[in-house]
C-alpha atoms as a PDB file:
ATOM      1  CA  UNK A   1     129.012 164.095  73.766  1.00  0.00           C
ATOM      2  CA  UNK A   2     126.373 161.681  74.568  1.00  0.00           C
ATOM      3  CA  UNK A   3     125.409 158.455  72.847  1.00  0.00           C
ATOM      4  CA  UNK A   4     123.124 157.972  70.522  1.00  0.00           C
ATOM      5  CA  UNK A   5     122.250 154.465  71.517  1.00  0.00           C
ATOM      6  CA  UNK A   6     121.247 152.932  74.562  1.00  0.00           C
ATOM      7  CA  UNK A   7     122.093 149.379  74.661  1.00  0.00           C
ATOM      8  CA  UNK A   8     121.348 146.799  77.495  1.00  0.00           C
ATOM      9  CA  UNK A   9     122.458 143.299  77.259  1.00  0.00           C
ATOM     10  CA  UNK A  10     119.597 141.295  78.226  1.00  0.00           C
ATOM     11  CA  UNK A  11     120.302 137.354  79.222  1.00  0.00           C
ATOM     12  CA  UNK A  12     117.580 135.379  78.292  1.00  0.00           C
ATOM     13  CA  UNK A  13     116.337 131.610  79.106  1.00  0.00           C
ATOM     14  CA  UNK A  14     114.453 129.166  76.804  1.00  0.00           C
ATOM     15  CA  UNK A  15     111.777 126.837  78.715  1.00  0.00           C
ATOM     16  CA  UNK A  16     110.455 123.618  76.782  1.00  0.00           C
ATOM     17  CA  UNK A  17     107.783 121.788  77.703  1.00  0.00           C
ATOM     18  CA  UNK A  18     107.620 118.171  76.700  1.00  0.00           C
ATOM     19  CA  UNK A  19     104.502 116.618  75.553  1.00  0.00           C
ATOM     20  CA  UNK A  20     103.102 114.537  76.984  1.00  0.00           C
ATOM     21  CA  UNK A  21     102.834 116.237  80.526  1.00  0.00           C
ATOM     22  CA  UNK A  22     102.056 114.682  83.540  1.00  0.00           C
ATOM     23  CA  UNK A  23      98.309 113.623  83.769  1.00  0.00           C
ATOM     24  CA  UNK A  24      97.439 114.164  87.457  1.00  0.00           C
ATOM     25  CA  UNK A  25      99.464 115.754  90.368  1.00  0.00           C
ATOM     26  CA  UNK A  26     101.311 113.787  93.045  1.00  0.00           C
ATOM     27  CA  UNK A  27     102.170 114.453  96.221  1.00  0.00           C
ATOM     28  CA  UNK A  28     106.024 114.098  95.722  1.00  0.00           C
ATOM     29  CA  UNK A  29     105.492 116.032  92.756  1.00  0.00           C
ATOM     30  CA  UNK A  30     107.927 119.221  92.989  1.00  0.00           C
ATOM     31  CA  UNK A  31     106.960 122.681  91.904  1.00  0.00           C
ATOM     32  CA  UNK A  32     108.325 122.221  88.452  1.00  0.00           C
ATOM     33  CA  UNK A  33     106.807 119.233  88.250  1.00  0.00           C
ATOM     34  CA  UNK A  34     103.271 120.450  88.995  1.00  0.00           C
ATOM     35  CA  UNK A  35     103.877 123.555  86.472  1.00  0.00           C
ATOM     36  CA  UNK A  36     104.528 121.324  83.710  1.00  0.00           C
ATOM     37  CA  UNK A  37     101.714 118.927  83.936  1.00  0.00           C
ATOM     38  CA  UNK A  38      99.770 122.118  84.379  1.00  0.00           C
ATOM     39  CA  UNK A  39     101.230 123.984  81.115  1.00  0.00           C
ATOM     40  CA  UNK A  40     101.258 120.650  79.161  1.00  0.00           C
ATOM     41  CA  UNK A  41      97.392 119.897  80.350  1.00  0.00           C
ATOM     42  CA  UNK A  42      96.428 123.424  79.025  1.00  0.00           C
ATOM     43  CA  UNK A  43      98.105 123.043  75.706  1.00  0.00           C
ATOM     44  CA  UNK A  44      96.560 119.830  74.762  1.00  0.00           C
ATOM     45  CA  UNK A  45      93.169 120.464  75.502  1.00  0.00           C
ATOM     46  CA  UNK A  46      92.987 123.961  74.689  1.00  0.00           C
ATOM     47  CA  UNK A  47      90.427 125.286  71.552  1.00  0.00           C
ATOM     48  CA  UNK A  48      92.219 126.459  68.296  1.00  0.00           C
ATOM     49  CA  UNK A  49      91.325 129.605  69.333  1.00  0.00           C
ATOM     50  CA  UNK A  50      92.833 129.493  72.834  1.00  0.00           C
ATOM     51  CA  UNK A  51      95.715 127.720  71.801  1.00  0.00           C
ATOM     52  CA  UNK A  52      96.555 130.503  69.115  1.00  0.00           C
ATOM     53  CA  UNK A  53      96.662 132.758  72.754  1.00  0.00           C
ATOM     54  CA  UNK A  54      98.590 130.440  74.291  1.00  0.00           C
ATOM     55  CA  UNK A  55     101.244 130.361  71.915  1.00  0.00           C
ATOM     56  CA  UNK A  56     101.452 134.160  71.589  1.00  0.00           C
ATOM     57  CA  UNK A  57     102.145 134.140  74.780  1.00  0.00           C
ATOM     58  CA  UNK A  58     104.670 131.363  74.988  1.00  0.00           C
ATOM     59  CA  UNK A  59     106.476 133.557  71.863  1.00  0.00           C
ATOM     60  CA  UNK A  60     107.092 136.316  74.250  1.00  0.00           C
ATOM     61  CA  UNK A  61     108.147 134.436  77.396  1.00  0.00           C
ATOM     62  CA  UNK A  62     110.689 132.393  75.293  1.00  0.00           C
ATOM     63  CA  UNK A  63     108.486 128.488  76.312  1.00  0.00           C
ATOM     64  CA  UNK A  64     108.295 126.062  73.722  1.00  0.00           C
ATOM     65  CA  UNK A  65     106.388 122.620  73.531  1.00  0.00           C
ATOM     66  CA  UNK A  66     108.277 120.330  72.274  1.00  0.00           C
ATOM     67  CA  UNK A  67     106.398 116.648  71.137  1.00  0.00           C
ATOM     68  CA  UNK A  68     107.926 113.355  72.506  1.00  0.00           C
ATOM     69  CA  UNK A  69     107.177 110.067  72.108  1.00  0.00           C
ATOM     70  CA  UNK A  70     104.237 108.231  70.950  1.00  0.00           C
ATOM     71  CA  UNK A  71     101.030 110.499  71.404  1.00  0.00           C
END
């Protein structure tokens, strides 16, 4: 008899990004490093209207920004 539900176990991973990101790249910067200052830059000067996409999108990819220190 077969099943009647399928079920997959699915791991997932959470990403935060701290605010306030890196303002300009480095050279010794690694590749995380550059990808934060890059998300973090497009956060804070995004539109309301862009930053309503962007957090869609951060919703389904499981990436939060997350506020730190004195802004």
């Amino acid at each position: 008899m077969p099943q009647s539900i399928d079920y997959q176990k699915q791991m997932t991973e959470v990403v935060y990004i701290n605010l306030p990101g890196p303002t300009e790249p480095n050279p010794g910067m690694s590749g995380g490093e550059l990808l934060h200052g890059f998300l973090a830059e497009l956060y804070m000067g995004a539109k309301p209207e862009v930053k309503e996409i962007i957090n869609d999108l951060c919703m389904k990819w499981n990436v939060f920004y997350r506020k730190t220190g004195a802004q």
